[in-house]
N, C-alpha and C. Protein backbone atom coordinates (compact mmCIF):
# COMPACT_ATOMS: atom_id res chain seq x y z
N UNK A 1 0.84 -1.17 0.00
CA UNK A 1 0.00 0.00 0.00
C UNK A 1 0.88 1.23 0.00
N UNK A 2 0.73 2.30 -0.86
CA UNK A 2 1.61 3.31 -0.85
C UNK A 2 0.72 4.30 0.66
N UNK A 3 1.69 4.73 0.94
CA UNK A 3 1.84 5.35 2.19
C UNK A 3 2.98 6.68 2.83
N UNK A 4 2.50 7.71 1.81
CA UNK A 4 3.28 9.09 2.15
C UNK A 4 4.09 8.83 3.70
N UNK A 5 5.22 8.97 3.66
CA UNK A 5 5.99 8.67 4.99
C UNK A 5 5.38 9.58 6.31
N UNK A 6 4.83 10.50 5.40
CA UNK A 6 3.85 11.92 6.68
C UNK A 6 2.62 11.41 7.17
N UNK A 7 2.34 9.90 6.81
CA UNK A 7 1.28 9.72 7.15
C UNK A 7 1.44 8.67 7.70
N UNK A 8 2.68 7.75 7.57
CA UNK A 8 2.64 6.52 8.13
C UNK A 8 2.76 6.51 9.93
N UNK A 9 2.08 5.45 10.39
CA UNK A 9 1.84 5.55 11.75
C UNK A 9 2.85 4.23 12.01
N UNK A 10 4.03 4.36 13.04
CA UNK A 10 4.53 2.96 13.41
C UNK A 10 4.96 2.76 14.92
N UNK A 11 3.62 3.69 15.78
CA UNK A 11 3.74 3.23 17.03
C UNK A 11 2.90 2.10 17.08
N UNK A 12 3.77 0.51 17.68
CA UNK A 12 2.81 -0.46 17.60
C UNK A 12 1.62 0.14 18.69
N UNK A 13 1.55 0.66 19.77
CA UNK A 13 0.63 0.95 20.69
C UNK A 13 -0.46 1.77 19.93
N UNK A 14 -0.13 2.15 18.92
CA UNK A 14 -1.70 3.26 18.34
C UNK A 14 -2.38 2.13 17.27
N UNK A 15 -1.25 1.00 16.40
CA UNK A 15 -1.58 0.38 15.37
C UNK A 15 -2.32 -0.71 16.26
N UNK A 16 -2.04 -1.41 17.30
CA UNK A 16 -2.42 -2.78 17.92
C UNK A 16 -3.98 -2.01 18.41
N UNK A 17 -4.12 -0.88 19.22
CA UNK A 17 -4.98 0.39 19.42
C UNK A 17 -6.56 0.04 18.30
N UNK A 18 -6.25 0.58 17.28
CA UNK A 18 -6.89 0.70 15.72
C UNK A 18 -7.35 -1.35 15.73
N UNK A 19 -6.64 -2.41 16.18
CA UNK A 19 -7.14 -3.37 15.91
C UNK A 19 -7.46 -4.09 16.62
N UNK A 20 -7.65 -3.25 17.94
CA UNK A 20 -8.72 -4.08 19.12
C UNK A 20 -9.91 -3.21 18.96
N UNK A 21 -10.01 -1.85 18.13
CA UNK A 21 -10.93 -1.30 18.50
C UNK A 21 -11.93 -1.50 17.10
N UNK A 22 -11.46 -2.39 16.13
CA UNK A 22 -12.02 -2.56 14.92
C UNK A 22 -11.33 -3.83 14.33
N UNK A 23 -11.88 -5.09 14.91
CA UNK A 23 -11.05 -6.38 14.88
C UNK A 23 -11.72 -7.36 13.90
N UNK A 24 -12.95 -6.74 12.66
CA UNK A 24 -13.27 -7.90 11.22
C UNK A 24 -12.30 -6.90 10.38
N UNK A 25 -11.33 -8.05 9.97
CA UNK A 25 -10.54 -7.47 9.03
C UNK A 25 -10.58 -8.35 8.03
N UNK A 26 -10.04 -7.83 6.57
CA UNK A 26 -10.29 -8.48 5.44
C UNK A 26 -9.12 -9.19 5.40
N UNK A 27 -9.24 -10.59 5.00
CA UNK A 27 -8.04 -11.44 4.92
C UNK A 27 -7.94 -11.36 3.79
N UNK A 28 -6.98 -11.74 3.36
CA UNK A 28 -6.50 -11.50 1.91
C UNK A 28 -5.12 -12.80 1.72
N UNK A 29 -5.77 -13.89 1.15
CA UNK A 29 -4.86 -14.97 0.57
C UNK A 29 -4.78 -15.18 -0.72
N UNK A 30 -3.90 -15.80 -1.17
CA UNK A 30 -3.64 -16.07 -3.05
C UNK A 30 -3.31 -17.97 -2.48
N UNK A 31 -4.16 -18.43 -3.64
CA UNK A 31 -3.81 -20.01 -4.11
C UNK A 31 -3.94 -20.20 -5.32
N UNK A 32 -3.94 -21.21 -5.77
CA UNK A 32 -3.71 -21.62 -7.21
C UNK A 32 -5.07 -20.83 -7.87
N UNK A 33 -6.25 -20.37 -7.10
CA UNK A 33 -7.19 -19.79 -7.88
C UNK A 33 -7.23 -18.86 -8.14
N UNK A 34 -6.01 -18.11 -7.46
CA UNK A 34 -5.84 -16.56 -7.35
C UNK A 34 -6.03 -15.95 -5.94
N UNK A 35 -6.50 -15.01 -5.83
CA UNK A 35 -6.81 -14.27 -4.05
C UNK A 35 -8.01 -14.55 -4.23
N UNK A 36 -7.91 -14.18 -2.36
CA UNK A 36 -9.04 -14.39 -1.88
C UNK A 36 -9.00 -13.49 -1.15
N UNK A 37 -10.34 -12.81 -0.31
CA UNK A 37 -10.74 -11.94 0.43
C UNK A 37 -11.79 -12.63 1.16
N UNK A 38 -11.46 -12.54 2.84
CA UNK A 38 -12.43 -13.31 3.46
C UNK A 38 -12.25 -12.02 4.64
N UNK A 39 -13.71 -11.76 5.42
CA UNK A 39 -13.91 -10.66 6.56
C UNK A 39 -14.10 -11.55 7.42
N UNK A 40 -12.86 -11.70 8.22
CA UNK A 40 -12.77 -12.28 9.77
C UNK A 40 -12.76 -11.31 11.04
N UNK A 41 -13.25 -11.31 11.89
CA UNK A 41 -12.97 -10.61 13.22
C UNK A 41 -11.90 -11.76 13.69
N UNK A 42 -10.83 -10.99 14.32
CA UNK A 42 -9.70 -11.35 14.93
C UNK A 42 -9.65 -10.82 16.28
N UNK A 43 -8.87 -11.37 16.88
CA UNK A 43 -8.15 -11.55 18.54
C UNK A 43 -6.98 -11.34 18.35
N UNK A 44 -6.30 -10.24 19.15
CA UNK A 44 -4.61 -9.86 18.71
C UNK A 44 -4.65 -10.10 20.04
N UNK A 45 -2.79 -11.03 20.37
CA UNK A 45 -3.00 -11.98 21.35
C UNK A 45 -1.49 -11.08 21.39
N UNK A 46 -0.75 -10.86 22.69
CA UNK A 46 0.31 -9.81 22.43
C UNK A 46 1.33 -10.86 23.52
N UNK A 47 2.06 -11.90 23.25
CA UNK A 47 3.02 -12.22 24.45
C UNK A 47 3.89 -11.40 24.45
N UNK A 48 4.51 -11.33 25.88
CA UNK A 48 5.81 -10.68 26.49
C UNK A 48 6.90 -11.29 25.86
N UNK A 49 6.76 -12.75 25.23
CA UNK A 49 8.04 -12.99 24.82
C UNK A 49 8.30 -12.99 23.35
N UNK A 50 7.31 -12.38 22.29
CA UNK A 50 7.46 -12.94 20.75
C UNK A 50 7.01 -11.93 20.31
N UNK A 51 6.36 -11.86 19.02
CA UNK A 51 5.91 -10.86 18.23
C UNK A 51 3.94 -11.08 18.25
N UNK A 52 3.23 -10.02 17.79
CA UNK A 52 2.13 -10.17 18.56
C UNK A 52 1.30 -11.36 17.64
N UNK A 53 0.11 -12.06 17.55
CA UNK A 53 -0.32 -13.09 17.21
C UNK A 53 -1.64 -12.67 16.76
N UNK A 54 -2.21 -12.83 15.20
CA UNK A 54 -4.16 -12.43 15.16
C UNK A 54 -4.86 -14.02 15.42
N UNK A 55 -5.38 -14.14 16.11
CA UNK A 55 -6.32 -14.96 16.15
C UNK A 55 -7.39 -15.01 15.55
N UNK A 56 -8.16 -16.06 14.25
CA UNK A 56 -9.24 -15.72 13.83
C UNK A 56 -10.12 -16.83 14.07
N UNK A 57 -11.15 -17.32 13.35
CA UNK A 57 -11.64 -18.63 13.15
C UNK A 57 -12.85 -18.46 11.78
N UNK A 58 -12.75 -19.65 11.35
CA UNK A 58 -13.48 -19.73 9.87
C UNK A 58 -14.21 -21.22 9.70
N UNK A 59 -15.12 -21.26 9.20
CA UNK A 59 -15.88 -22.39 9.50
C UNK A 59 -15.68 -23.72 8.48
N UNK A 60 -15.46 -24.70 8.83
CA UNK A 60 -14.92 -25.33 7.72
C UNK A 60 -15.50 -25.47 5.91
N UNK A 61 -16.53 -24.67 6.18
CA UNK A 61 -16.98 -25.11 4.45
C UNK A 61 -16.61 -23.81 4.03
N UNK A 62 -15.66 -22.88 4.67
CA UNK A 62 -15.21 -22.22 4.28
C UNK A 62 -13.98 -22.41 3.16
N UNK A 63 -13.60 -22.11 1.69
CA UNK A 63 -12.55 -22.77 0.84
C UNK A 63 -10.51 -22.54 2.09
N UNK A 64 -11.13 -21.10 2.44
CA UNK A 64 -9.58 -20.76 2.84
C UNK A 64 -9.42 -21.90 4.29
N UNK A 65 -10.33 -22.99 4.37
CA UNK A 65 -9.99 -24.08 5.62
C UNK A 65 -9.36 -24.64 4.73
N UNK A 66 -9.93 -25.41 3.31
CA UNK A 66 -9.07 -26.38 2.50
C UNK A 66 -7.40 -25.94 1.98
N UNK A 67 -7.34 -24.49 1.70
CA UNK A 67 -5.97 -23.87 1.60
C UNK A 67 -5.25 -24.07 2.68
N UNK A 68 -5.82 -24.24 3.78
CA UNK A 68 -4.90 -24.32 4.78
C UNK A 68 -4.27 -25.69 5.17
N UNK A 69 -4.73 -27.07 4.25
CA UNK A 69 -4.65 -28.25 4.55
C UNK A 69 -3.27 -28.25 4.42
N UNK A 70 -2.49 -27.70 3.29
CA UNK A 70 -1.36 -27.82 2.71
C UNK A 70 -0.06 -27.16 3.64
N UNK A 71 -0.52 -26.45 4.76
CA UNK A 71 0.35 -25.96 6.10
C UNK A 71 0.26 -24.68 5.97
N UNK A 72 1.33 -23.45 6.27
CA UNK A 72 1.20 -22.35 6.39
C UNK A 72 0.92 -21.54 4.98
N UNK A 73 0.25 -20.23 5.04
CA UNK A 73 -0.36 -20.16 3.86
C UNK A 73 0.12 -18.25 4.00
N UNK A 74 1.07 -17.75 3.38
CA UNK A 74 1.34 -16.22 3.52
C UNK A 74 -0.18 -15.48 3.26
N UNK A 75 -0.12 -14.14 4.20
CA UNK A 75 -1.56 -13.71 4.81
C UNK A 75 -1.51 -12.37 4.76
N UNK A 76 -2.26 -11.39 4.41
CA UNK A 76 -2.37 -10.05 4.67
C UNK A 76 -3.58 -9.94 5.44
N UNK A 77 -3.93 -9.38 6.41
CA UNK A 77 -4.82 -9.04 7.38
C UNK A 77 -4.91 -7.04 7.56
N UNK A 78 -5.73 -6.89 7.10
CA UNK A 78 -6.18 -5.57 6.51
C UNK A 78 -7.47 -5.05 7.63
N UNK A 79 -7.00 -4.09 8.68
CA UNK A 79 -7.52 -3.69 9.57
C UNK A 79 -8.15 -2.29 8.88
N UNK A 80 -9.17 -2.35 9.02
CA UNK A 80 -10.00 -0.84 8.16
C UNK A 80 -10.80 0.17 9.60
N UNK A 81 -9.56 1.28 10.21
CA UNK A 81 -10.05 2.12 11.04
C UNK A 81 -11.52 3.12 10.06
N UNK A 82 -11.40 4.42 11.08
CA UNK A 82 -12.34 5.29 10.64
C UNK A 82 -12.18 5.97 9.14
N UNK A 83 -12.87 6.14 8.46
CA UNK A 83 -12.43 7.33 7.23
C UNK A 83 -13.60 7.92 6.59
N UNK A 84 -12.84 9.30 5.81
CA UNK A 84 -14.14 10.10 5.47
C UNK A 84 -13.71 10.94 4.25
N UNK A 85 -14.87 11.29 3.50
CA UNK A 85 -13.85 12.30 2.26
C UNK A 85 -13.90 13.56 2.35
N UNK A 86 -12.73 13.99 1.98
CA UNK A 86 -12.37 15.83 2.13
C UNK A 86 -12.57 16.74 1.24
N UNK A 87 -13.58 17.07 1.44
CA UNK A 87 -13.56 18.52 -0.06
C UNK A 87 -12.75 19.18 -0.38
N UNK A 88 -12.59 19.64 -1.36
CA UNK A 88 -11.25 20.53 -1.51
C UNK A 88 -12.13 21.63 -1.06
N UNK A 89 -12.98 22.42 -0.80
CA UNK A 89 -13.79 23.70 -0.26
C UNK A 89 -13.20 23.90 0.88
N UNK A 90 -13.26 22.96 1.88
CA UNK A 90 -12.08 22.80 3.19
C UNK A 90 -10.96 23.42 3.23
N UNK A 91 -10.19 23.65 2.03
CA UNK A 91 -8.68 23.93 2.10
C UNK A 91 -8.84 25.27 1.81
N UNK A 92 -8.04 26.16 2.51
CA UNK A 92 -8.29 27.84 2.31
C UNK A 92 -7.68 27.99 0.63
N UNK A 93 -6.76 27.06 0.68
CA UNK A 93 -6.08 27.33 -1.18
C UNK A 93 -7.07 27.63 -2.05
N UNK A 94 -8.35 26.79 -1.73
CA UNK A 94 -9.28 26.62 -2.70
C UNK A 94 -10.20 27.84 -3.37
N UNK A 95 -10.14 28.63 -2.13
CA UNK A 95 -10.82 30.17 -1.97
C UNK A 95 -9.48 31.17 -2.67
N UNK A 96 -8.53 30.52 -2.15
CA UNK A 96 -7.53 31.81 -2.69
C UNK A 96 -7.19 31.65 -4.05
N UNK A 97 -6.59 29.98 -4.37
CA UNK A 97 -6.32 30.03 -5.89
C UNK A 97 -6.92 29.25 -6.82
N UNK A 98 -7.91 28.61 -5.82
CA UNK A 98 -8.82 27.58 -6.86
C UNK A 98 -7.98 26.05 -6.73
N UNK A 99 -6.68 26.01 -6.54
CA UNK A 99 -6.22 24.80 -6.79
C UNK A 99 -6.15 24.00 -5.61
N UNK A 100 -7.21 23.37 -5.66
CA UNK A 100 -7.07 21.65 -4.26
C UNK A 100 -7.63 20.50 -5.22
N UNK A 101 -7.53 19.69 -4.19
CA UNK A 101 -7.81 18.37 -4.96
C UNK A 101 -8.29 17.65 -3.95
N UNK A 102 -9.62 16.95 -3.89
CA UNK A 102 -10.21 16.17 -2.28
C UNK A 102 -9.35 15.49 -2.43
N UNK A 103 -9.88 14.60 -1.09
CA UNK A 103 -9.11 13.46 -0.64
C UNK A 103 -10.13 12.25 0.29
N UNK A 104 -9.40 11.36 0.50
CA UNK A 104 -10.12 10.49 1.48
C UNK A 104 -9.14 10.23 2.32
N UNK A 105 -9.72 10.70 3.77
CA UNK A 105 -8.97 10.50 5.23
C UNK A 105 -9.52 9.38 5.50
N UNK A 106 -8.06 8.38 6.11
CA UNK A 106 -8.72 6.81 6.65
C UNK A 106 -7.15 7.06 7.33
N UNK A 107 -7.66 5.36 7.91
CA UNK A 107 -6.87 4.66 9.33
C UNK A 107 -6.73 3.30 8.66
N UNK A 108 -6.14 2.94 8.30
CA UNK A 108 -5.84 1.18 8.22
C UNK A 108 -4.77 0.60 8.54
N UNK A 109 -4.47 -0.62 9.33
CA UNK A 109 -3.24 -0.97 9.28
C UNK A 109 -3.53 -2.67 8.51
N UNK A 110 -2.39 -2.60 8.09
CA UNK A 110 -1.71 -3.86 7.39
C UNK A 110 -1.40 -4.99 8.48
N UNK A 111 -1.27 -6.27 8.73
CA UNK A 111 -0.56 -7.16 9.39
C UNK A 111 -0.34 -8.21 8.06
N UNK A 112 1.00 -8.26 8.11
CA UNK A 112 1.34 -9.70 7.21
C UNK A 112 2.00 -10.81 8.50
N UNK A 113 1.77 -11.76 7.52
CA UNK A 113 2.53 -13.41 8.70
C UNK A 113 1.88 -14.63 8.04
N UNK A 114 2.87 -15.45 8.43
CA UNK A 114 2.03 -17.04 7.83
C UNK A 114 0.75 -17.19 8.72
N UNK A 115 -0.62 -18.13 7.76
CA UNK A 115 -1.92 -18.18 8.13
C UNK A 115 -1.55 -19.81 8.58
N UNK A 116 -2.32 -20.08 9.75
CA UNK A 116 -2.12 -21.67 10.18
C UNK A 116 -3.40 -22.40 10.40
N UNK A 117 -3.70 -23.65 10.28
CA UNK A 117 -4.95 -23.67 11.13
C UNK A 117 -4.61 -24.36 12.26
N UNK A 118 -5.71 -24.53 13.34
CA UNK A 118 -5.81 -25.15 14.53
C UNK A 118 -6.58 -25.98 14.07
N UNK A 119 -6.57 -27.40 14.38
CA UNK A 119 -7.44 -28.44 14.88
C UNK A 119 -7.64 -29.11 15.67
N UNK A 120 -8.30 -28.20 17.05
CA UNK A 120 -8.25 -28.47 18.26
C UNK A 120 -9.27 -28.14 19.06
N UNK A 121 -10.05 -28.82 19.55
CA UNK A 121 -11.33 -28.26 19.89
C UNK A 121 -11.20 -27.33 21.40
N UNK A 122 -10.44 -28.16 22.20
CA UNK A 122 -9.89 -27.32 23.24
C UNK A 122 -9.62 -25.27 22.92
N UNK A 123 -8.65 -25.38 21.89
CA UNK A 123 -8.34 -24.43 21.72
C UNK A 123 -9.13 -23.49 20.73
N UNK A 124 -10.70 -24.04 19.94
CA UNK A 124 -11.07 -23.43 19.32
C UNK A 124 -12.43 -22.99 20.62
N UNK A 125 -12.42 -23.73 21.61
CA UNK A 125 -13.56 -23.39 22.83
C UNK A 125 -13.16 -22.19 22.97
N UNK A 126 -11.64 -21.88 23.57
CA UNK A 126 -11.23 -21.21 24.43
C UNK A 126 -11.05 -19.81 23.33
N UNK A 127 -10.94 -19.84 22.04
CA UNK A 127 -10.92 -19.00 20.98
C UNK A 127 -11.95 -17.94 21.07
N UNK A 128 -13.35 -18.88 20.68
CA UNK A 128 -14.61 -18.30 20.20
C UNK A 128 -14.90 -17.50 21.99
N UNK A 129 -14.83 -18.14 23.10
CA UNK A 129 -15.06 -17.51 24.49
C UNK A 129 -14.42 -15.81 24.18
N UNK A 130 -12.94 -15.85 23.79
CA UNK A 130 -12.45 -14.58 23.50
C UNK A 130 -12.98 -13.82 22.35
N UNK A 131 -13.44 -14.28 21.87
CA UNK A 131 -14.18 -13.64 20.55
C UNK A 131 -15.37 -12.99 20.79
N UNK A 132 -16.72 -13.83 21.47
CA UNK A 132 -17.61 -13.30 21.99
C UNK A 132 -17.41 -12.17 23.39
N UNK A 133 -16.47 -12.16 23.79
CA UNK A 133 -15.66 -11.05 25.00
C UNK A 133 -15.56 -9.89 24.51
């Protein structure tokens, strides 16, 4: 995603922030059929000792369960904060020289990482409990 460096945000505390407070994010996988886009709500799981973890769950007649038979599956997880569009009327330029150009103000963050599945009922109990939380 292009991302003017004036705009990029890389305090993890505001980005992790943005994806507890808006946690169906669009998954985004490629297999032999091409991509896929699936809207999961996730669980960002943060240990003290590693890098932080999304937790999702998907139901098996879902296709991206069968992609996952084959083991880890590279993943974009696409967190979509607030956004809104900007008139150029807004910008004083616009009054003085005529020249603006709108825009659309948003919040999104990116997470990439390998996609895994669980097959564990234990751990898909204790999943969905955090999910409905």
């Amino acid at each position: 995603m292009y991302c003017p460096a004036h705009f990029a945000e890389t305090r993890p505390e505001v980005l992790h922030a943005l994806m507890r407070a808006r946690p169906l994010a669009t998954l985004v996988t490629a297999g032999d059929d091409g991509p896929a886009a699936d809207h999961i709500p996730f669980v960002l799981d943060l240990p003290d000792d590693g890098p932080g973890v999304l937790r999702g769950h998907v139901a098996r007649a879902n296709p991206m369960w069968r992609r996952l038979a084959d083991g880890d599956v590279p993943a974009l997880a696409v967190f979509h904060g607030p956004d809104a569009y900007v008139t150029p009327s807004w910008y004083p330029g616009k009054r003085e020289h005529g020249r603006a150009v709108p825009t659309w103000n948003y919040a999104i963050v990116h997470a990439r990482g390998p996609l895994r599945a669980i097959d564990d009922p234990d751990w898909l109990r204790a999943h969905v409990e955090a999910l409905t939380r």
